[in-house]
C-alpha atoms as a PDB file:
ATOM      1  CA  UNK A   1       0.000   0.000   0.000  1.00  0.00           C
ATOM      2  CA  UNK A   2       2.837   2.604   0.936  1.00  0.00           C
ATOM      3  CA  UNK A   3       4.780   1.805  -1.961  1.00  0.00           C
ATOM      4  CA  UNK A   4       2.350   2.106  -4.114  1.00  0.00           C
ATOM      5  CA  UNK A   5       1.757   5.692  -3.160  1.00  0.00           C
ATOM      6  CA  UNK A   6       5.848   6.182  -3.680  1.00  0.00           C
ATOM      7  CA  UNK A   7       6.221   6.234   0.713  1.00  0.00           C
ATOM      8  CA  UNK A   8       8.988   4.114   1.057  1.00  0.00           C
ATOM      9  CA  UNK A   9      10.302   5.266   4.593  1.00  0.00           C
ATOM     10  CA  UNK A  10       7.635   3.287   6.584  1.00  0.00           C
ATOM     11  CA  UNK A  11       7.183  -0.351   7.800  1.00  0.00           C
ATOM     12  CA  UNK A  12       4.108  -2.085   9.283  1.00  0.00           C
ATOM     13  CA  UNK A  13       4.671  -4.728  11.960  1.00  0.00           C
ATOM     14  CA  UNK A  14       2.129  -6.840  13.555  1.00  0.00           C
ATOM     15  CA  UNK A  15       2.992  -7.519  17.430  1.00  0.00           C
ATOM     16  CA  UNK A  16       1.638  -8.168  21.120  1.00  0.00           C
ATOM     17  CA  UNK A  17       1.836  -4.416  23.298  1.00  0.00           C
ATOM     18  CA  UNK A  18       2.443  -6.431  26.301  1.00  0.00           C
ATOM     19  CA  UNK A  19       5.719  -8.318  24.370  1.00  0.00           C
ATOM     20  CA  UNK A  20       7.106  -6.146  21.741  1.00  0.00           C
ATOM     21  CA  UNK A  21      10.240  -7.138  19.696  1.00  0.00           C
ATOM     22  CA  UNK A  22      12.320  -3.923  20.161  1.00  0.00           C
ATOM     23  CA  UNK A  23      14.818  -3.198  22.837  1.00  0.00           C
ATOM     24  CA  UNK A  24      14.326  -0.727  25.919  1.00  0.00           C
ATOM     25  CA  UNK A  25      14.658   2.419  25.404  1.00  0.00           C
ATOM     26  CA  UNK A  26      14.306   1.907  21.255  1.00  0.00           C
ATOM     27  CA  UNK A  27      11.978   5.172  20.463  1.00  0.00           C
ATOM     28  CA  UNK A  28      11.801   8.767  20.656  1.00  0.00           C
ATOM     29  CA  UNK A  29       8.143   9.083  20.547  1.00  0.00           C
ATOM     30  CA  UNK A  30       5.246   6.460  21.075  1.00  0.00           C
ATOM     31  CA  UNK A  31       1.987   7.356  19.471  1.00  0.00           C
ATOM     32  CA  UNK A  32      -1.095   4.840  20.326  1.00  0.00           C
ATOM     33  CA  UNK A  33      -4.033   5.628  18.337  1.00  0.00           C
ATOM     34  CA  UNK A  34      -6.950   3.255  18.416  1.00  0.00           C
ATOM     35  CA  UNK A  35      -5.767   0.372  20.597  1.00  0.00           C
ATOM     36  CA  UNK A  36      -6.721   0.870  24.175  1.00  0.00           C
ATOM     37  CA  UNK A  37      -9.987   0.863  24.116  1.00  0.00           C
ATOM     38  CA  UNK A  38     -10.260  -2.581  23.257  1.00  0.00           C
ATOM     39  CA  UNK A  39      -7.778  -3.748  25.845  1.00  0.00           C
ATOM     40  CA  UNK A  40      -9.124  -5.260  29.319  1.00  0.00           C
ATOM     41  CA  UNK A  41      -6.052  -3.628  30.930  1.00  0.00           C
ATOM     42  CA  UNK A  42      -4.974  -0.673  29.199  1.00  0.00           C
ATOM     43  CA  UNK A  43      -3.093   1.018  31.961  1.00  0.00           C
ATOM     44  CA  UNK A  44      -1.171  -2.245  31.558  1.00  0.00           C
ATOM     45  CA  UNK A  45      -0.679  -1.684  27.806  1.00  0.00           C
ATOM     46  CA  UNK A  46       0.801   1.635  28.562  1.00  0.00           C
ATOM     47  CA  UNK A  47       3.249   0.644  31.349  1.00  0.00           C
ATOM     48  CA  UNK A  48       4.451  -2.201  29.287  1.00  0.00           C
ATOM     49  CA  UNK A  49       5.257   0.404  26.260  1.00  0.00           C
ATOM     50  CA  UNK A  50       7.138   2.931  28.305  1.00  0.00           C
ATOM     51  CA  UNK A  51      10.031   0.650  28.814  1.00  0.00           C
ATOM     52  CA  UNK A  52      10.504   1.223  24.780  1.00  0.00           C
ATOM     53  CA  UNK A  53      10.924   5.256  25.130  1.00  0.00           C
ATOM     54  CA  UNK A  54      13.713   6.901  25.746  1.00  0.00           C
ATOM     55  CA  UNK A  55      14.173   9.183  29.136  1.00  0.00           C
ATOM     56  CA  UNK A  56      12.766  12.446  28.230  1.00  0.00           C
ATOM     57  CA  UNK A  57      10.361  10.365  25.175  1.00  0.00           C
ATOM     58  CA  UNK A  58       6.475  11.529  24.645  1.00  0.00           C
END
């Protein structure tokens, strides 16, 4: 779909919040759109993502 419209600088990866595949501290900025309202435990979800941001991170 993105390289069809010529974006070739973004990836799509299918994953569980609670046991992502990056390491600690991977990301600058962590933008959930969409997901936690459909989680039992989101505060959960969100705890369990922080460990991927960086100190200072949104």
């Amino acid at each position: 779909m993105t390289e069809k419209e010529g974006v070739m600088n973004i990836g799509f990866q299918v994953a569980d919040i609670f046991d992502l595949p990056y390491e600690d501290e991977t990301f600058d900025h962590v933008f959930i759109c969409f997901v936690l309202e459909h989680l039992k435990n989101p505060l959960d979800a969100l705890l369990s993502v922080k460990k991927y941001s960086k100190k200072g991170a949104r």
